[in-house]
Protein backbone atom coordinates (compact mmCIF):
# COMPACT_ATOMS: atom_id res chain seq x y z
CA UNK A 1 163.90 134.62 78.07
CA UNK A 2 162.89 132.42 75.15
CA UNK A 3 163.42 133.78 71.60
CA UNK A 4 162.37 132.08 68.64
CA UNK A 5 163.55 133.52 64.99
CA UNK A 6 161.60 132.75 61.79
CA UNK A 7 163.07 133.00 58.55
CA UNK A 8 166.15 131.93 56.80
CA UNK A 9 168.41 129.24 58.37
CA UNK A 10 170.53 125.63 57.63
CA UNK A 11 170.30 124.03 55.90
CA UNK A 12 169.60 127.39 53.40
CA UNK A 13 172.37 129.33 52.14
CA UNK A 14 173.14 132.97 51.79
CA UNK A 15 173.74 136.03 53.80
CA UNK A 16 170.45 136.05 55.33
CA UNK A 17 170.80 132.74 57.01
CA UNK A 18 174.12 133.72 58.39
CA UNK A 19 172.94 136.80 59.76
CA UNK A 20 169.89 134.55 62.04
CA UNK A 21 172.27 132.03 62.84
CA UNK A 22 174.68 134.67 63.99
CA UNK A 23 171.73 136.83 65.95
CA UNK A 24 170.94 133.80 67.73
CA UNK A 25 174.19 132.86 69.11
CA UNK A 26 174.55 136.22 70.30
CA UNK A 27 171.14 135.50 72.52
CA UNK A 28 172.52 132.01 73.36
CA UNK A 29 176.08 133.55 74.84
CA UNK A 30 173.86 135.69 77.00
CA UNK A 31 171.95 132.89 78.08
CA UNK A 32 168.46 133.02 76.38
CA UNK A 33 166.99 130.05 75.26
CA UNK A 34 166.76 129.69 71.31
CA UNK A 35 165.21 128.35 68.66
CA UNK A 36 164.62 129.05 65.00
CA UNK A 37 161.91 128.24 62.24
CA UNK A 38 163.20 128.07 59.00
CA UNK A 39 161.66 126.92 56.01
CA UNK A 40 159.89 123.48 54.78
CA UNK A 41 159.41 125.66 51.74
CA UNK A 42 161.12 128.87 51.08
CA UNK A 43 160.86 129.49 47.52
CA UNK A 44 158.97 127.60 44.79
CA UNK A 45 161.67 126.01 42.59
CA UNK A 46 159.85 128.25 39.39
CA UNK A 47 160.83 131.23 41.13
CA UNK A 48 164.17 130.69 42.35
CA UNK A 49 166.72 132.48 40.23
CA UNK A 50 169.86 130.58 41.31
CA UNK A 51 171.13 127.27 40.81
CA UNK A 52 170.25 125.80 44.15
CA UNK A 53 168.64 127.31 47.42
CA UNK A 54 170.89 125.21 49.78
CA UNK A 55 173.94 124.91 51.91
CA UNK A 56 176.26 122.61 50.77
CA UNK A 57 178.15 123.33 54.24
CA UNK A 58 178.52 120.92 56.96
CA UNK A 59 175.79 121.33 59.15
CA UNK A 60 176.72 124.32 62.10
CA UNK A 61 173.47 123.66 64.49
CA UNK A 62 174.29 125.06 68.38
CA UNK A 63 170.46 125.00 69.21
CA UNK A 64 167.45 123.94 67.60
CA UNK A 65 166.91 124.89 64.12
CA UNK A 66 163.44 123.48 62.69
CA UNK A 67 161.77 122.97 59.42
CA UNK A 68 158.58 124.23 59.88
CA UNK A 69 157.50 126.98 57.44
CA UNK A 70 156.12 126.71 53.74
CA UNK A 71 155.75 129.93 52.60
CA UNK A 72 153.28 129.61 50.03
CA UNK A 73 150.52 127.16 52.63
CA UNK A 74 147.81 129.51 54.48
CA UNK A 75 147.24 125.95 56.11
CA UNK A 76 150.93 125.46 57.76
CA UNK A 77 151.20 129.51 58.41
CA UNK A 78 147.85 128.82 60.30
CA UNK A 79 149.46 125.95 62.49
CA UNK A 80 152.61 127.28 62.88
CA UNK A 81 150.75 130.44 64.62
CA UNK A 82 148.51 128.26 67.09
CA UNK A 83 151.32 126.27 67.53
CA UNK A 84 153.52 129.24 68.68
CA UNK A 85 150.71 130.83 70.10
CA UNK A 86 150.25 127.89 72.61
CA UNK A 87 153.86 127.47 73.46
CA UNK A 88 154.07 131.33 74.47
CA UNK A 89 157.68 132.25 73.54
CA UNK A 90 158.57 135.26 75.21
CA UNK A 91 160.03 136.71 71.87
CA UNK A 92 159.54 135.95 68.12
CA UNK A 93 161.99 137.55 66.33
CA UNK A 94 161.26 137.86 62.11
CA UNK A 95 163.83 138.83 59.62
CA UNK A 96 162.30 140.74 56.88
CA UNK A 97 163.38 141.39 53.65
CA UNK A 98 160.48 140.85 50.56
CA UNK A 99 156.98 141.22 50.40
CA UNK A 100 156.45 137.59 48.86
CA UNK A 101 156.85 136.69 52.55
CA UNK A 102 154.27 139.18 54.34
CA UNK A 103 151.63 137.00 54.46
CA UNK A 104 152.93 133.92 55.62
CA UNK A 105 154.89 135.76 57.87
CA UNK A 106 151.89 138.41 59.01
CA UNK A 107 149.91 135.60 59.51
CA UNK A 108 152.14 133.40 62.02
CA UNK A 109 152.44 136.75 63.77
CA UNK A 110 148.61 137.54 64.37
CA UNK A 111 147.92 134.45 65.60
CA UNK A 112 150.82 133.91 68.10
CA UNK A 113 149.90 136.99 69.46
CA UNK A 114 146.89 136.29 70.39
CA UNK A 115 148.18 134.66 73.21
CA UNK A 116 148.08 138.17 75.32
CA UNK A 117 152.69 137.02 76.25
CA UNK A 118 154.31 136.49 72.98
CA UNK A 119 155.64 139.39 71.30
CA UNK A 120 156.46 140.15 67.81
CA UNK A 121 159.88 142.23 66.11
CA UNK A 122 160.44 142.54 62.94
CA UNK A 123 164.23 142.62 61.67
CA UNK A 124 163.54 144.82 58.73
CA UNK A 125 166.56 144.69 56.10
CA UNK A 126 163.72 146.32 53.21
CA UNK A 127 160.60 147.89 53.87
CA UNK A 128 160.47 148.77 50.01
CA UNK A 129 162.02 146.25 48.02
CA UNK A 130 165.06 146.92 45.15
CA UNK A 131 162.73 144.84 42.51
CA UNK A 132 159.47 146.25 43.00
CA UNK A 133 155.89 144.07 42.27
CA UNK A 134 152.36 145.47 42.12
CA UNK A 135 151.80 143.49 45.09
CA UNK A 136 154.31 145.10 47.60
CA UNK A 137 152.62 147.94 49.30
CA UNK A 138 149.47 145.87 50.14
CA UNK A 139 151.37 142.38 51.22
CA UNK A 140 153.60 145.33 53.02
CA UNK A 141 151.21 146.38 54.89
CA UNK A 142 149.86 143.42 56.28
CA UNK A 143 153.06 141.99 57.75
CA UNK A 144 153.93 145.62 59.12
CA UNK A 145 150.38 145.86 60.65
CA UNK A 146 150.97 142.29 62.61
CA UNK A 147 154.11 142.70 64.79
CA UNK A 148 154.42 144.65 67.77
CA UNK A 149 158.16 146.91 66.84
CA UNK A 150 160.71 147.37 64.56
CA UNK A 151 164.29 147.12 64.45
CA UNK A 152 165.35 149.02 61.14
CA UNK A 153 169.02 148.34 59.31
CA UNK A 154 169.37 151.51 58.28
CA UNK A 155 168.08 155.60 57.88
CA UNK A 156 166.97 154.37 54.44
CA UNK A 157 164.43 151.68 55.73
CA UNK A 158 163.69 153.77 58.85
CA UNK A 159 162.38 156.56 56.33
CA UNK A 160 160.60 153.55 54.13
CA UNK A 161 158.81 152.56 57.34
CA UNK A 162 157.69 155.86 58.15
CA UNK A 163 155.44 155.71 54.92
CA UNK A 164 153.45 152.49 55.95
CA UNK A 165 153.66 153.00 60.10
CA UNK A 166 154.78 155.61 62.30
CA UNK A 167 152.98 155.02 65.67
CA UNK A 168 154.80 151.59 66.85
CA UNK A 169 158.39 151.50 68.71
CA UNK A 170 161.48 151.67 65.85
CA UNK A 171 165.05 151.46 66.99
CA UNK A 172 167.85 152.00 63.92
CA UNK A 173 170.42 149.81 64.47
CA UNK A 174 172.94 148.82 60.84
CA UNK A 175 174.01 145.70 60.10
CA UNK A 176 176.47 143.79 62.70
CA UNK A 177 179.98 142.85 61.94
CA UNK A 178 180.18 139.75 59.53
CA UNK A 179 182.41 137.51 61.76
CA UNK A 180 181.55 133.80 60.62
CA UNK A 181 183.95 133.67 57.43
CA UNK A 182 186.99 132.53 59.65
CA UNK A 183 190.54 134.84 60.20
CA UNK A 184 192.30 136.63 57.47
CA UNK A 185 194.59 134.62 55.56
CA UNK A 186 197.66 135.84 54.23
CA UNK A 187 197.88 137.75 50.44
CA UNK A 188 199.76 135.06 49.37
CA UNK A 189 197.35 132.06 50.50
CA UNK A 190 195.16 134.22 48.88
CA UNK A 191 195.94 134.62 45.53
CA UNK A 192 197.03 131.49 45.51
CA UNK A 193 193.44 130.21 45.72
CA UNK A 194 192.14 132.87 43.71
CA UNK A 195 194.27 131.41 40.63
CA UNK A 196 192.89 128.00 40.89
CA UNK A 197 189.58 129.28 40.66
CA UNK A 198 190.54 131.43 37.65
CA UNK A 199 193.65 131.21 35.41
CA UNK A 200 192.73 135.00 34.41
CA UNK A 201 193.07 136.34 38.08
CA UNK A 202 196.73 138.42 37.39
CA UNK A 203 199.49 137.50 38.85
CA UNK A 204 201.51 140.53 39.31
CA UNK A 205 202.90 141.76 42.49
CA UNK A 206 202.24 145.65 41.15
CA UNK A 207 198.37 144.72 40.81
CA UNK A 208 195.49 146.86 42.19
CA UNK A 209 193.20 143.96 43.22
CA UNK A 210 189.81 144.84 43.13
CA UNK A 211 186.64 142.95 44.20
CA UNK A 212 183.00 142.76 43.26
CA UNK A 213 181.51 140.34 45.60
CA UNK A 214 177.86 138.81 46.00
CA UNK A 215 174.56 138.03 43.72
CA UNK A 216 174.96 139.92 40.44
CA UNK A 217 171.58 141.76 39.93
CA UNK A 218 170.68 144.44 37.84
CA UNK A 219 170.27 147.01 40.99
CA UNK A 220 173.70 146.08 42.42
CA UNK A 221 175.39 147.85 38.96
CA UNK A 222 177.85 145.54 38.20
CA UNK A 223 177.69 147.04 34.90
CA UNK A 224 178.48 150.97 36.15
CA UNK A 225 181.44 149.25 37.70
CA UNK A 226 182.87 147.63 34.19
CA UNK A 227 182.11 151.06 32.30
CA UNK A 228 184.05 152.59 34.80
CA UNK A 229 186.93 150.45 34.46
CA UNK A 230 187.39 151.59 31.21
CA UNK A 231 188.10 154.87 31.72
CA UNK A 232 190.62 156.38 30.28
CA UNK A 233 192.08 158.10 33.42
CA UNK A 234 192.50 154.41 34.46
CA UNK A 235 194.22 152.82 31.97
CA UNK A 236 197.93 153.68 33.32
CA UNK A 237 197.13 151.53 36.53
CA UNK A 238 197.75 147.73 36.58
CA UNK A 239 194.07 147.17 37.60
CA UNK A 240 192.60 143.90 38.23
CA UNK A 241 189.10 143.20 39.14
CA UNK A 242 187.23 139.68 40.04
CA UNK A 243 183.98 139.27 39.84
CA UNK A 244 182.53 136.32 42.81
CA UNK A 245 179.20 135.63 42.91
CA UNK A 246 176.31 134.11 41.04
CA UNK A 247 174.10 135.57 38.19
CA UNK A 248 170.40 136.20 39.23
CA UNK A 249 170.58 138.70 35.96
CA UNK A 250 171.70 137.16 31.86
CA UNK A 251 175.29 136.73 32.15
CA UNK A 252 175.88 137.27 28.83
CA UNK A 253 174.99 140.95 29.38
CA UNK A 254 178.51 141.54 30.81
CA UNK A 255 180.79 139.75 29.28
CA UNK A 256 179.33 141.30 26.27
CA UNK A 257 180.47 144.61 28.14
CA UNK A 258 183.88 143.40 28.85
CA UNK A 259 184.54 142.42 25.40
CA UNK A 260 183.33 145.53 23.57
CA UNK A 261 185.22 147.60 26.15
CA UNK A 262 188.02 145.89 25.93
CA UNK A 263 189.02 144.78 29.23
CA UNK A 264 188.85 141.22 29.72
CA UNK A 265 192.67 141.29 30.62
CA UNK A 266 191.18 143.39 33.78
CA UNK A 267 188.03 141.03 34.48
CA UNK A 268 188.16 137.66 35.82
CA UNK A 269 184.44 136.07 36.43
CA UNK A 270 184.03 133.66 39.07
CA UNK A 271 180.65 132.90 38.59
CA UNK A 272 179.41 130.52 41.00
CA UNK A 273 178.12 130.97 44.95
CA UNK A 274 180.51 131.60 47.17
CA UNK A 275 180.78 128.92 50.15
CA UNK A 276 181.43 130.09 53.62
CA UNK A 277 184.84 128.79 53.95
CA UNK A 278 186.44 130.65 51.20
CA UNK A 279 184.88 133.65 51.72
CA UNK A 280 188.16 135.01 53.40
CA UNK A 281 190.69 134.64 50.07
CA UNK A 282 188.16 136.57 48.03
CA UNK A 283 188.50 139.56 50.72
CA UNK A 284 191.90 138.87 51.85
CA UNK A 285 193.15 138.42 47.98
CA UNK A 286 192.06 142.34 47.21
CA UNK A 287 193.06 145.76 47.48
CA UNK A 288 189.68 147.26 47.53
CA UNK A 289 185.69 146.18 47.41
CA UNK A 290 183.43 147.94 45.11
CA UNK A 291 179.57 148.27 46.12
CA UNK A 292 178.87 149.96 42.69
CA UNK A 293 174.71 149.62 43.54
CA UNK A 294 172.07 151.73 42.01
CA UNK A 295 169.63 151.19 44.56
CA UNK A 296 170.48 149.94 48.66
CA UNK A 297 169.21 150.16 51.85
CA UNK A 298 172.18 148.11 53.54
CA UNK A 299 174.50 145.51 52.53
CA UNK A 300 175.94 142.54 54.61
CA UNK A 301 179.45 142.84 52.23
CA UNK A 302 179.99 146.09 53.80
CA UNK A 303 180.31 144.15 57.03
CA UNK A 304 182.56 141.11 55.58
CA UNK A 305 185.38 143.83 54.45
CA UNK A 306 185.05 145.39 57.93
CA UNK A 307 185.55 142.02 59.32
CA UNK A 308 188.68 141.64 57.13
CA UNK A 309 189.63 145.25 57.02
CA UNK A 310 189.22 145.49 53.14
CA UNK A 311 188.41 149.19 52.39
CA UNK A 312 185.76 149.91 50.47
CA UNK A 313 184.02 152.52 47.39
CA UNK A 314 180.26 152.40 47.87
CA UNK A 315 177.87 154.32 46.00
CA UNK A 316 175.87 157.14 47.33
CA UNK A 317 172.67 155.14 47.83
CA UNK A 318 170.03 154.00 50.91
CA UNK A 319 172.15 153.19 53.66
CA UNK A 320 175.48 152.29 52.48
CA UNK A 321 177.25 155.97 53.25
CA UNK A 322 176.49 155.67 56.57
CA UNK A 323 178.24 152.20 56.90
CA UNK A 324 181.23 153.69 54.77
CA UNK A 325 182.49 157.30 55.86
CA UNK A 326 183.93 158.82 52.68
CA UNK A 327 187.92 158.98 53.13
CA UNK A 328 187.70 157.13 56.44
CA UNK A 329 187.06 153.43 55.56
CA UNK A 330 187.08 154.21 51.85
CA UNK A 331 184.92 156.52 49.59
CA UNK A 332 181.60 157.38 48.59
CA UNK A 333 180.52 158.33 45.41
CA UNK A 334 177.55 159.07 42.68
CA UNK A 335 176.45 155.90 41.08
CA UNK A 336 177.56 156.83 37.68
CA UNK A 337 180.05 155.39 35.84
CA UNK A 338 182.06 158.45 36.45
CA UNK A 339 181.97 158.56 39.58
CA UNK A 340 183.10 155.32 40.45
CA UNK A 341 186.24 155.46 38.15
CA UNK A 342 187.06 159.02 39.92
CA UNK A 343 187.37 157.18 43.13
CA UNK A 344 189.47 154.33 41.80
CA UNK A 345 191.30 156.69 40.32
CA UNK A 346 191.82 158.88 43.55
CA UNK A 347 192.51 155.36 45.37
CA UNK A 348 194.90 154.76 42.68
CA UNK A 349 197.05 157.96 43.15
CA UNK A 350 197.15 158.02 46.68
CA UNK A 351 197.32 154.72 48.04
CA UNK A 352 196.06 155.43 51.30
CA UNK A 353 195.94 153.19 54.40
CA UNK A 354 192.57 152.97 55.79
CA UNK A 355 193.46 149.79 58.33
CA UNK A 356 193.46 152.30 61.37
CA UNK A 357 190.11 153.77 60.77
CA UNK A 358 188.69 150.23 59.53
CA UNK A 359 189.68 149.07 62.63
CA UNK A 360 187.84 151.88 64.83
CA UNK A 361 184.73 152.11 62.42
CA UNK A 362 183.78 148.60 62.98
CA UNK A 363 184.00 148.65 66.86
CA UNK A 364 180.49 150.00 66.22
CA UNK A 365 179.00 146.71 64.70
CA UNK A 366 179.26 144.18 67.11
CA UNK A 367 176.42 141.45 67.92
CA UNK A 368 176.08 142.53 71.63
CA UNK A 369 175.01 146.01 70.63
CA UNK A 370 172.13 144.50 68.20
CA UNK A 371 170.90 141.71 71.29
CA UNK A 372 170.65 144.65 73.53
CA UNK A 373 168.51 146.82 71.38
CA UNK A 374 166.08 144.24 71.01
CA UNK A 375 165.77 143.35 74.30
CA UNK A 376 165.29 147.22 75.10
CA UNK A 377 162.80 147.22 72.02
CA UNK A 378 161.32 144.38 73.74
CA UNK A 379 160.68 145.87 77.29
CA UNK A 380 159.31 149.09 75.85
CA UNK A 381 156.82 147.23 73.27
């Protein structure tokens, strides 16, 4: 079978391009033939809220990995399509996540198509986005209206699709096991590396390492989680937490937190991207990861602790208590301050080992399990 993804790839950075490159070499072990379209042009430079959208990885290509799409040309989504639609791949595969993409990507879909052989699944990590846009439902719409089935990350975006489209084939399938970051690495190597990147990381051998890991957004509640922290139930722990990953929101917001509360002895900021390689110290270097989000339908951190059997507090939001049974790979709680520092504080007091359930929970994540629910999607479409 030929499958061709669209969407995010090398030389782009981030979780989503990970997640393509990782789906595809799943369909290349079982020996399909690949290919993916990534982007000419994924996001206008104006709109980009980072410091850079690329990789500054060496290049990981196993199979062909082309420059094609500019998301913001009718005139290139209009070739790509005829072009796709004459070259009849058996199966385009498109990862979606935000409606600023529907109708480049609904476009490239109804014209391939037309071709009466290719057909179309979407990989949808949002139906309804975290930052919403008057735009959404109607650019929504389109894309949903232009592919043939759905694979849906979790019960959250299942339900979200139910609202736009309830007639076409949907399997419900979470997020697979992140397994590109490398092994584990021992605590020492760990720490090691965390205090070169931060002379505030602590030290201590009594520390309760904690970890905050990805894009810092206003929806992920970064915030919540540094309220929390001060607690005063907390305060006779040795808690540490570090902070990895780049602002999309005003940093100033909270540091300004951490200083009026009080607890920059208990915050270390490492404000930058995280590269691929050094992924593991960050996970490997703590005690716990803290999803502290207001709003979710999945996350793809979820599946880096599994990988390094980091247990986990989520928040009781979209999809993310389904990835995280509550006192089995960690806990789940209300996204309120409050809650979150109750189940530090319950981590705190009971120090329990989670590595035996870790290890079960994530046998249910692997890559071969996602491949074959497509290509069961795919016969049944």
């Amino acid at each position: 079978m030929r499958v061709l993804l669209i969407g995010t790839a090398f030389p782009y950075r981030g979780g989503l391009a990970l997640y393509n490159e990782r789906l595809m070499e799943e369909f290349r072990k079982a020996g399909e033939q690949v290919e993916i379209y990534t982007f000419r042009i994924q996001y206008p430079s104006f709109l980009f809220p980072g410091k850079t959208q690329y990789s500054d990885t060496k290049e990981r290509q196993l199979y062909p990995i082309k420059r094609q799409i500019n998301s913001i040309n009718p005139l290139n989504w209009i070739c790509t399509g005829l072009n796709l639609k004459r070259q009849k791949p058996d199966l385009v595969i498109i990862k979606y996540w935000l409606p600023f993409f529907a109708p480049c990507f609904g476009t490239i879909a109804r014209i391939a198509r037309k071709n009466g052989h290719t057909k179309v699944i979407a990989i949808l990590d949002n139906v309804i986005p975290h930052e919403k846009r008057f735009f959404d439902s109607l650019f929504t719409r389109y894309f949903l209206r232009s592919v043939d089935s759905f694979v849906a990350m979790s019960q959250k975006v299942k339900t979200d699709l139910d609202s736009f489209d309830t007639k076409k084939p949907c399997v419900l399938t979470p997020h697979p096991l992140f397994d590109n970051f490398g092994r584990s690495v021992s605590r020492n190597q760990a720490l090691d590396y965390l205090f070169e990147q931060s002379a505030s990381v602590s030290r201590s051998n009594d520390t309760i390492r904690l970890l905050f890991f990805g894009l810092i957004r206003e929806y992920k509640g970064l915030d919540l989680l540094l309220r929390a922290l001060a607690s005063e139930d907390l305060k006779p722990y040795p808690l540490h937490l570090v902070v990895a990953g780049e602002f999309y929101d005003d940093p100033k917001r909270y540091y300004d937190i951490v200083k009026t509360l009080d607890i920059e002895s208990k915050v270390s900021f490492i404000p930058k991207f995280i590269n691929d390689e050094d992924v593991k110290y960050y996970f490997c270097g703590s005690d716990l990861l803290i999803l502290p989000y207001r709003d979710a339908t999945q996350s793809g951190v979820t599946q880096i602790a599994y990988h390094f059997n980091l247990p986990m507090i989520v928040t009781n939001v979209g999809g993310l208590p389904e990835i995280v049974p509550n006192g089995k790979c960690g806990y789940v709680c209300e996204p309120t301050k409050e809650g979150i520092a109750a189940s530090i504080l319950k981590y705190c007091q009971t120090k329990p080992d989670f590595s035996q359930t870790l290890a079960e929970e994530k046998l249910k994540y692997s890559w071969e399990i996602m491949t074959q629910k497509i290509k069961t999607l795919y016969q049944n479409s």
